[in-house]
Protein backbone atom coordinates (compact mmCIF):
# COMPACT_ATOMS: atom_id res chain seq x y z
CA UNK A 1 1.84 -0.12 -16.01
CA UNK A 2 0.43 2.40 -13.38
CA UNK A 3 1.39 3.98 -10.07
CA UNK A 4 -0.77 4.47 -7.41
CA UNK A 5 -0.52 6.70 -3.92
CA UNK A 6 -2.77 5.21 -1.46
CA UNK A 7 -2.83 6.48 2.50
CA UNK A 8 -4.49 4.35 4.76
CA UNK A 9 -6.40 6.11 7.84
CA UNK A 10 -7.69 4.02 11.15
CA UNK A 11 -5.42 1.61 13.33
CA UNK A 12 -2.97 1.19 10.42
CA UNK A 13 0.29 1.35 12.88
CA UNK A 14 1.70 -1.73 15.13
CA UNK A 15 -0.78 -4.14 13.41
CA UNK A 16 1.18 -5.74 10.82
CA UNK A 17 -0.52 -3.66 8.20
CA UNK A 18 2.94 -3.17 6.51
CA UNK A 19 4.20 -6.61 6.39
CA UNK A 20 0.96 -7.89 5.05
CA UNK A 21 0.84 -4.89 2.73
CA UNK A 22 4.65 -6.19 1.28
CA UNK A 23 3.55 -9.68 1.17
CA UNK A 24 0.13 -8.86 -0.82
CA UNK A 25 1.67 -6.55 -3.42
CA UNK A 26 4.46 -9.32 -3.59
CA UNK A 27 1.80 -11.92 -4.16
CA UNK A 28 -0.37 -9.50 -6.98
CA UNK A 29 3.38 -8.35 -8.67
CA UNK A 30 3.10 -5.38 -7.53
CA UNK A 31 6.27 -3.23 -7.14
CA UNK A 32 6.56 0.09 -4.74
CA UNK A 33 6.58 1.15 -0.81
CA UNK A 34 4.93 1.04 2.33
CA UNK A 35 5.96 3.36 5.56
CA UNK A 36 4.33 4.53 8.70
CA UNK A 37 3.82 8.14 8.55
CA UNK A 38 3.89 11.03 11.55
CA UNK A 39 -0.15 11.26 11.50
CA UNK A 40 -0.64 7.72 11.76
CA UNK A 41 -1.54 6.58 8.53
CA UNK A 42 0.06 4.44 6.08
CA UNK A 43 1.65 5.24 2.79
CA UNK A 44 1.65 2.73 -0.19
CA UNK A 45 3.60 4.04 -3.23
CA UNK A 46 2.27 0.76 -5.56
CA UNK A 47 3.54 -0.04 -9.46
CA UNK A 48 2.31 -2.53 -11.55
CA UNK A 49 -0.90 -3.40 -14.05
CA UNK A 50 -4.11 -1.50 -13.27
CA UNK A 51 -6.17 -4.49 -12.19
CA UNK A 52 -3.60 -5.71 -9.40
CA UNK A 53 -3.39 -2.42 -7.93
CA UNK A 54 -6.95 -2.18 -7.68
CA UNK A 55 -6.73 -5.52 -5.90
CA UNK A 56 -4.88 -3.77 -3.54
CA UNK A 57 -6.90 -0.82 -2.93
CA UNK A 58 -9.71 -3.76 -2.37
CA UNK A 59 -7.60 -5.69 0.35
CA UNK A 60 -6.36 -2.36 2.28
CA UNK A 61 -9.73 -2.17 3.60
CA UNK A 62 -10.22 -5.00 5.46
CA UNK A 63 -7.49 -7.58 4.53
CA UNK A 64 -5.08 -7.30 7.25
CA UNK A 65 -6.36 -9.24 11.10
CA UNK A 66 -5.98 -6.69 13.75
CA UNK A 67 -6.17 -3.10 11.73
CA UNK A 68 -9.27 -1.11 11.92
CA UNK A 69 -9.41 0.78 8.61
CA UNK A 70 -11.30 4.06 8.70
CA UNK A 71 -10.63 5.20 5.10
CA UNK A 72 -8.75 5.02 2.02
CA UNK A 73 -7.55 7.47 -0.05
CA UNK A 74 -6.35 6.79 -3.33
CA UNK A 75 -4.36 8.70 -6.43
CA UNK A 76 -3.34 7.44 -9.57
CA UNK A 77 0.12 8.98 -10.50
CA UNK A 78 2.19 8.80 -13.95
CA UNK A 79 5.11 6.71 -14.28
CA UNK A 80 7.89 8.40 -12.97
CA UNK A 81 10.50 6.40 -11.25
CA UNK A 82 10.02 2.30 -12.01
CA UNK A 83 10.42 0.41 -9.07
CA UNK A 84 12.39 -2.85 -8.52
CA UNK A 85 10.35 -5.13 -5.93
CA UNK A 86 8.58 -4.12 -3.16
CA UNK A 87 9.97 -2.54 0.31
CA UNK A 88 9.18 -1.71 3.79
CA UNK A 89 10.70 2.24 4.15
CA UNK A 90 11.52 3.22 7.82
CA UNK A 91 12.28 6.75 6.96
């Protein structure tokens, strides 16, 4: 089990890129977050096996129909808290 940070630069807001971010971690296990942030970007808090959340890191970049990704950035984190599903924050 792994956690990954991964903010997501480009048109990333009022595209959908949170829904389909939910509904591909749901689909590849994965357990964690997704929320708009202030700048623009997108924040993905991700949990699961290594290999899924590099999946994920894979379909952030051009996965999602109308979003125009400009970069990823990516940190692997230790376990800390163990997430329960996966949720759209609006905080």
């Amino acid at each position: 089990m792994k956690t990954l940070r991964i903010k997501v630069y480009g048109q990333v807001q009022g595209v959908f890129f949170r829904s389909s971010t939910k509904e591909k971690a749901e689909s590849l296990r994965i357990c964690g977050w997704v929320r708009n942030e202030p700048d623009g970007t997108v924040l993905i808090i991700a949990q699961g096996p290594e290999n899924n959340l590099k999946e994920l890191i894979r379909w952030c970049y051009n996965e999602v129909e109308y979003a125009k990704v400009a970069k990823v950035d990516t940190q692997w984190k230790e376990v800390g808290e163990e997430f329960k599903g996966f949720v759209i924050k609006y905080d």
